[in-house]
N, C-alpha and C. Protein backbone atom coordinates (compact mmCIF):
# COMPACT_ATOMS: atom_id res chain seq x y z
N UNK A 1 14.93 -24.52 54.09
CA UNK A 1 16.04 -25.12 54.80
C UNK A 1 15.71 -25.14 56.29
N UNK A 2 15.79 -25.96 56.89
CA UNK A 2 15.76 -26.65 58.40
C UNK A 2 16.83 -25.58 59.00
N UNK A 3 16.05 -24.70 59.95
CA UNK A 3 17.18 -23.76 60.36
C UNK A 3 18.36 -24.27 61.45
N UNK A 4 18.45 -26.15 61.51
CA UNK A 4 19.56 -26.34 62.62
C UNK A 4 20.51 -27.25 61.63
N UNK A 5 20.01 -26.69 60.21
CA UNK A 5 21.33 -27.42 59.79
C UNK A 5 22.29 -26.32 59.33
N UNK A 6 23.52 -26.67 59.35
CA UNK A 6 24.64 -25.65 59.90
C UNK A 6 24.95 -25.40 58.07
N UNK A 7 25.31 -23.97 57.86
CA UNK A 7 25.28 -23.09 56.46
C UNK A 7 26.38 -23.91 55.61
N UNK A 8 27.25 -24.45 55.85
CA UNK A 8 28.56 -25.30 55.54
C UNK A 8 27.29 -26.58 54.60
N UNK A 9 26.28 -26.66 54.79
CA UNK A 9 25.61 -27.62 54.11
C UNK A 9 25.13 -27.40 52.95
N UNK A 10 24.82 -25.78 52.66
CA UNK A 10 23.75 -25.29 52.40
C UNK A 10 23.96 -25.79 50.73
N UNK A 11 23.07 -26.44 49.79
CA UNK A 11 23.80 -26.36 48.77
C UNK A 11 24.18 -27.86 48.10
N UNK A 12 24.47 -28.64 49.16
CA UNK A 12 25.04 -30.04 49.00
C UNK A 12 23.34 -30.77 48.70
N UNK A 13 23.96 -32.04 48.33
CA UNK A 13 23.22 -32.41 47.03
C UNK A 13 23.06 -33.99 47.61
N UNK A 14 22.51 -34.65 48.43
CA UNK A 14 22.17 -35.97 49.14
C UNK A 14 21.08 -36.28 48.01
N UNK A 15 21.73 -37.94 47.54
CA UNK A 15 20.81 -38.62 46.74
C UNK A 15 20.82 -40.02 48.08
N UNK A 16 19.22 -40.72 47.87
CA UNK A 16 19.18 -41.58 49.22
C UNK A 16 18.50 -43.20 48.18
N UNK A 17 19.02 -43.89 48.34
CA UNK A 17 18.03 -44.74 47.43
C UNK A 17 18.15 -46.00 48.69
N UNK A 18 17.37 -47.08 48.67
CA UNK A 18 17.43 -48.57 49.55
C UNK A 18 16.07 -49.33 48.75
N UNK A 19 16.31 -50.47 49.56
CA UNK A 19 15.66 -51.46 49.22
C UNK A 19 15.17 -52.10 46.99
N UNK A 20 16.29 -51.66 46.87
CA UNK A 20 16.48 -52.59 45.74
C UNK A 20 15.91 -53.14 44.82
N UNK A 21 16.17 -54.28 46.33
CA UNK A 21 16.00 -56.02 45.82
C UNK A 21 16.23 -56.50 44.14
N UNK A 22 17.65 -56.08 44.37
CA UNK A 22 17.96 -56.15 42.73
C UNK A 22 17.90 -57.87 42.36
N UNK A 23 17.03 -57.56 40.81
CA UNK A 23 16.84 -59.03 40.09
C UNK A 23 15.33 -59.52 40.73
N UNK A 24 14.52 -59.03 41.74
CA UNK A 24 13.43 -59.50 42.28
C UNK A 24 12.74 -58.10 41.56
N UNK A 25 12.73 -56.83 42.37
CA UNK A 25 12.06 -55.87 42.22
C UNK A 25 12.65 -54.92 41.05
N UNK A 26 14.56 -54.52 41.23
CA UNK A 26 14.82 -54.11 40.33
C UNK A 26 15.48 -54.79 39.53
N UNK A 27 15.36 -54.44 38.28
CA UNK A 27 16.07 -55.18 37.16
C UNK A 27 16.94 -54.50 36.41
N UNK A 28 17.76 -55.10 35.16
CA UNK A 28 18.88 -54.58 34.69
C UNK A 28 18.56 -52.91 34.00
N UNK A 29 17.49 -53.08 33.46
CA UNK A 29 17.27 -51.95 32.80
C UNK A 29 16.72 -50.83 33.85
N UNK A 30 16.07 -51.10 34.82
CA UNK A 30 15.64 -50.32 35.84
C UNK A 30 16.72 -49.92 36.60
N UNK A 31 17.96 -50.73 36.78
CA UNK A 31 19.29 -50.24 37.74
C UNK A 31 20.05 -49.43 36.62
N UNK A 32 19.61 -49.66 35.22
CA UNK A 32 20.74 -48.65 34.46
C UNK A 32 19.54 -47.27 34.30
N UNK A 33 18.35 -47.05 34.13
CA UNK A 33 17.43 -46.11 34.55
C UNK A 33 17.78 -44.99 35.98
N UNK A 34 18.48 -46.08 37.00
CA UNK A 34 18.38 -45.23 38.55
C UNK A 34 19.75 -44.91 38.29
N UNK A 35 20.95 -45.18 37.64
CA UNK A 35 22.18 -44.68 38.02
C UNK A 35 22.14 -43.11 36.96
N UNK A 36 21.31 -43.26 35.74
CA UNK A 36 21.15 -42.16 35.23
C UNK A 36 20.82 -41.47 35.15
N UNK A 37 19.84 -41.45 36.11
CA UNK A 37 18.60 -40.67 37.21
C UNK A 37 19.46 -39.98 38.07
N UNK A 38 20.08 -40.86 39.08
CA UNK A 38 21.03 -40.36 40.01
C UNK A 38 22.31 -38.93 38.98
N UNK A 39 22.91 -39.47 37.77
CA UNK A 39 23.93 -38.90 37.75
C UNK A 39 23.11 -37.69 36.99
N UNK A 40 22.12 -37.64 36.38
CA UNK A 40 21.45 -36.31 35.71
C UNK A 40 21.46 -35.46 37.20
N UNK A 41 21.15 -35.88 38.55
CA UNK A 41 21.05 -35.18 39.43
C UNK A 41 21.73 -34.44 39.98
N UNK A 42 23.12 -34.95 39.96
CA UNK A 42 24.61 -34.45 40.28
C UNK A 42 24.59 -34.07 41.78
N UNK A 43 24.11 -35.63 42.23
CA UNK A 43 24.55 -35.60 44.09
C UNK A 43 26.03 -35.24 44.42
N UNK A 44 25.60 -35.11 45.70
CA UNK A 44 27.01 -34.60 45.99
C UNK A 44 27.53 -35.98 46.84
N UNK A 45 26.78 -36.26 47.31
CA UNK A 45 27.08 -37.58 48.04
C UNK A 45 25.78 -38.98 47.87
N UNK A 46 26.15 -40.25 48.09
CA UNK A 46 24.64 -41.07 47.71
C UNK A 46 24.93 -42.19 48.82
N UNK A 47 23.81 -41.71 49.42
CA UNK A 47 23.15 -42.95 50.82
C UNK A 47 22.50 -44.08 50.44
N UNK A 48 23.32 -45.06 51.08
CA UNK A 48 22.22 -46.59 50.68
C UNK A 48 21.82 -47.13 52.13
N UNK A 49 20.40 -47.24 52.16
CA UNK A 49 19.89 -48.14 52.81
C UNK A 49 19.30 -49.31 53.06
N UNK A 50 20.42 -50.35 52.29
CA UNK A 50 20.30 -51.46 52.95
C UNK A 50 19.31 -52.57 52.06
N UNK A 51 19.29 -53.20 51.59
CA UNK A 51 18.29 -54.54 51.10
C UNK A 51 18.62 -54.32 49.49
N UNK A 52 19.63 -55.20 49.76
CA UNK A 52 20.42 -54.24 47.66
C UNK A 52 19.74 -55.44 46.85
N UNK A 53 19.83 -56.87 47.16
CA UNK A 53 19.88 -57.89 46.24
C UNK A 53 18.79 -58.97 46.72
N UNK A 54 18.64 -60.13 45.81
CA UNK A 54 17.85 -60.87 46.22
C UNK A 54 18.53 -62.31 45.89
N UNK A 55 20.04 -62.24 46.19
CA UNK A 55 20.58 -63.41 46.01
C UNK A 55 22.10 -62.81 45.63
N UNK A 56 23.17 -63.70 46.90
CA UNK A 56 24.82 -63.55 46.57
C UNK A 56 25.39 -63.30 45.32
N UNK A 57 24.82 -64.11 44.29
CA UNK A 57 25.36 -63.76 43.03
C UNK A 57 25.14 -62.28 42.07
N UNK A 58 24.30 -61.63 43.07
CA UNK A 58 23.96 -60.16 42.07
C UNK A 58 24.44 -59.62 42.78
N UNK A 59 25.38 -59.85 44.00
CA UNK A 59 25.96 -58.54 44.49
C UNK A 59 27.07 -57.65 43.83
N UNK A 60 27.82 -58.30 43.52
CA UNK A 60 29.61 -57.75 42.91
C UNK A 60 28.86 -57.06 41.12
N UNK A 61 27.57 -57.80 40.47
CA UNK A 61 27.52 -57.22 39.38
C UNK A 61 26.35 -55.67 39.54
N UNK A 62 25.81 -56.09 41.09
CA UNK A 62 24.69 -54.69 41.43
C UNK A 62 25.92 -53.84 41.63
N UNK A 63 27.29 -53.87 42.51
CA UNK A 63 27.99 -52.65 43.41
C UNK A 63 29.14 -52.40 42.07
N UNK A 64 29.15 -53.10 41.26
CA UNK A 64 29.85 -52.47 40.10
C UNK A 64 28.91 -51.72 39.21
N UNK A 65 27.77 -52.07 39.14
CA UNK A 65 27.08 -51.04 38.50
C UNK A 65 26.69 -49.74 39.15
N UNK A 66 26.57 -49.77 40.50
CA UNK A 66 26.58 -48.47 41.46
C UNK A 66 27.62 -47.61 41.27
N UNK A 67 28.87 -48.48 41.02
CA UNK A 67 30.29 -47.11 41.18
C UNK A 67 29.94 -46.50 40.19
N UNK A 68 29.71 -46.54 39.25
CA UNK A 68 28.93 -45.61 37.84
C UNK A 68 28.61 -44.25 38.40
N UNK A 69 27.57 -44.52 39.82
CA UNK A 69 27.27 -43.06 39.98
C UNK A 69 28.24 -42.27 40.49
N UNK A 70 28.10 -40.71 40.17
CA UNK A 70 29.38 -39.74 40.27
C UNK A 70 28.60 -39.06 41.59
N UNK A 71 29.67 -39.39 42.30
CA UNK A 71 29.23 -39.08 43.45
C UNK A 71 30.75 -37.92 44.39
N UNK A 72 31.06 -36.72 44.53
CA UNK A 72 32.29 -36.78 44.72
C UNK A 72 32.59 -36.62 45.76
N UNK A 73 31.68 -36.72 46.81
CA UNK A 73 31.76 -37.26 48.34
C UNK A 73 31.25 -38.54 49.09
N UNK A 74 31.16 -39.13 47.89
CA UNK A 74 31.67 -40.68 48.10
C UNK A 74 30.20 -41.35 48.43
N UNK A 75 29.82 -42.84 48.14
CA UNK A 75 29.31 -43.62 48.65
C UNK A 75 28.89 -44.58 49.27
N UNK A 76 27.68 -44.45 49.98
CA UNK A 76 27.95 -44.60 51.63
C UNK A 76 26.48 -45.32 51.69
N UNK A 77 26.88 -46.88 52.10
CA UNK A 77 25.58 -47.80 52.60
C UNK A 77 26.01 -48.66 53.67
N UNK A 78 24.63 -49.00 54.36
CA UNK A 78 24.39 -50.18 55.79
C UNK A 78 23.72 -50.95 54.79
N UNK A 79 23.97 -52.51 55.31
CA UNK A 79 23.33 -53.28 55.17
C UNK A 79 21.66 -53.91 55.75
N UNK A 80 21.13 -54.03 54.80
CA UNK A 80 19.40 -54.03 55.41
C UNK A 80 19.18 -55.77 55.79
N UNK A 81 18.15 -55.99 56.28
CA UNK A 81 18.07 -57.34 56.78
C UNK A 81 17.88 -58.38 55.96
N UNK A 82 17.94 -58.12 54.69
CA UNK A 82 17.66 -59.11 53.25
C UNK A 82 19.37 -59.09 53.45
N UNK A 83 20.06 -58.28 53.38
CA UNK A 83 21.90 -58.21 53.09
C UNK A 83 22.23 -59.49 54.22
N UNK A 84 21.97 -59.34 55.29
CA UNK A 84 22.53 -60.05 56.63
C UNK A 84 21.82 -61.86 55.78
N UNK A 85 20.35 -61.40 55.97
CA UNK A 85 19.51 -62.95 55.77
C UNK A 85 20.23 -63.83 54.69
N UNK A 86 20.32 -63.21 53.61
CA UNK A 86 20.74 -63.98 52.51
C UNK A 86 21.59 -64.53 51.66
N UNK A 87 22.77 -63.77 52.50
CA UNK A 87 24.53 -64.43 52.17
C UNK A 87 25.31 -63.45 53.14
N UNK A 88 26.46 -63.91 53.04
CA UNK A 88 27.63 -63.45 53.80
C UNK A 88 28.09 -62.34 52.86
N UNK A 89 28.00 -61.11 52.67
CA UNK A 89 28.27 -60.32 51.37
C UNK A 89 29.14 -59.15 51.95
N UNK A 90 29.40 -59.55 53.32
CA UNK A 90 30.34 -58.23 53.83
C UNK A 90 31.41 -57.77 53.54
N UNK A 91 32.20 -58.96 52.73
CA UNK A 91 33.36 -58.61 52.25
C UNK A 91 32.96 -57.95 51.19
N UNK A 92 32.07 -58.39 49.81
CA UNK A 92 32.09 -58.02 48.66
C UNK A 92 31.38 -56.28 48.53
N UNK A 93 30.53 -55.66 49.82
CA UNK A 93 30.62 -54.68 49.69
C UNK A 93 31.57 -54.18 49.95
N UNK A 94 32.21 -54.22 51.17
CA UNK A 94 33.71 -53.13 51.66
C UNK A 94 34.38 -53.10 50.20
């Protein structure tokens, strides 16, 4: 343990996943592989960084397959520069 992270941490359970590119790189069976990956792990919280999809129409069926993971301090992503480039998807994550 990194001795400047404060003891209130000690214990907690950060799962981090990004870059996706769901339907290009990952696929259906590979995104149901990572959410069961993730939940065998039993994060405590799960970070996304950003570059989820490779086209508007896989977003709403990629972030419904994400809520799957049990996460019970919630999940938490930025958008990567494939998110911005390739549709307007800001609403459909919030």
């Amino acid at each position: 343990m990194h001795r400047d992270i404060p003891p209130a941490f000690d214990g907690l359970r950060i799962a981090f996943i990004s870059d996706l590119h769901y339907k290009s790189k990952l696929k259906e069976k590979g995104l149901n592989d990572l959410i069961r990956l993730l939940n065998e792990r039993k994060p405590d919280v799960l970070l996304m960084g950003g570059d989820y999809q490779e086209g508007c129409e896989y977003v709403e069926p990629l972030f419904a397959a994400l809520s799957r993971v049990e996460a019970p301090l919630g999940i938490y992503g930025v958008m990567g520069n494939n998110d911005y480039e390739r549709c307007t998807m800001r609403s459909s994550v919030r």
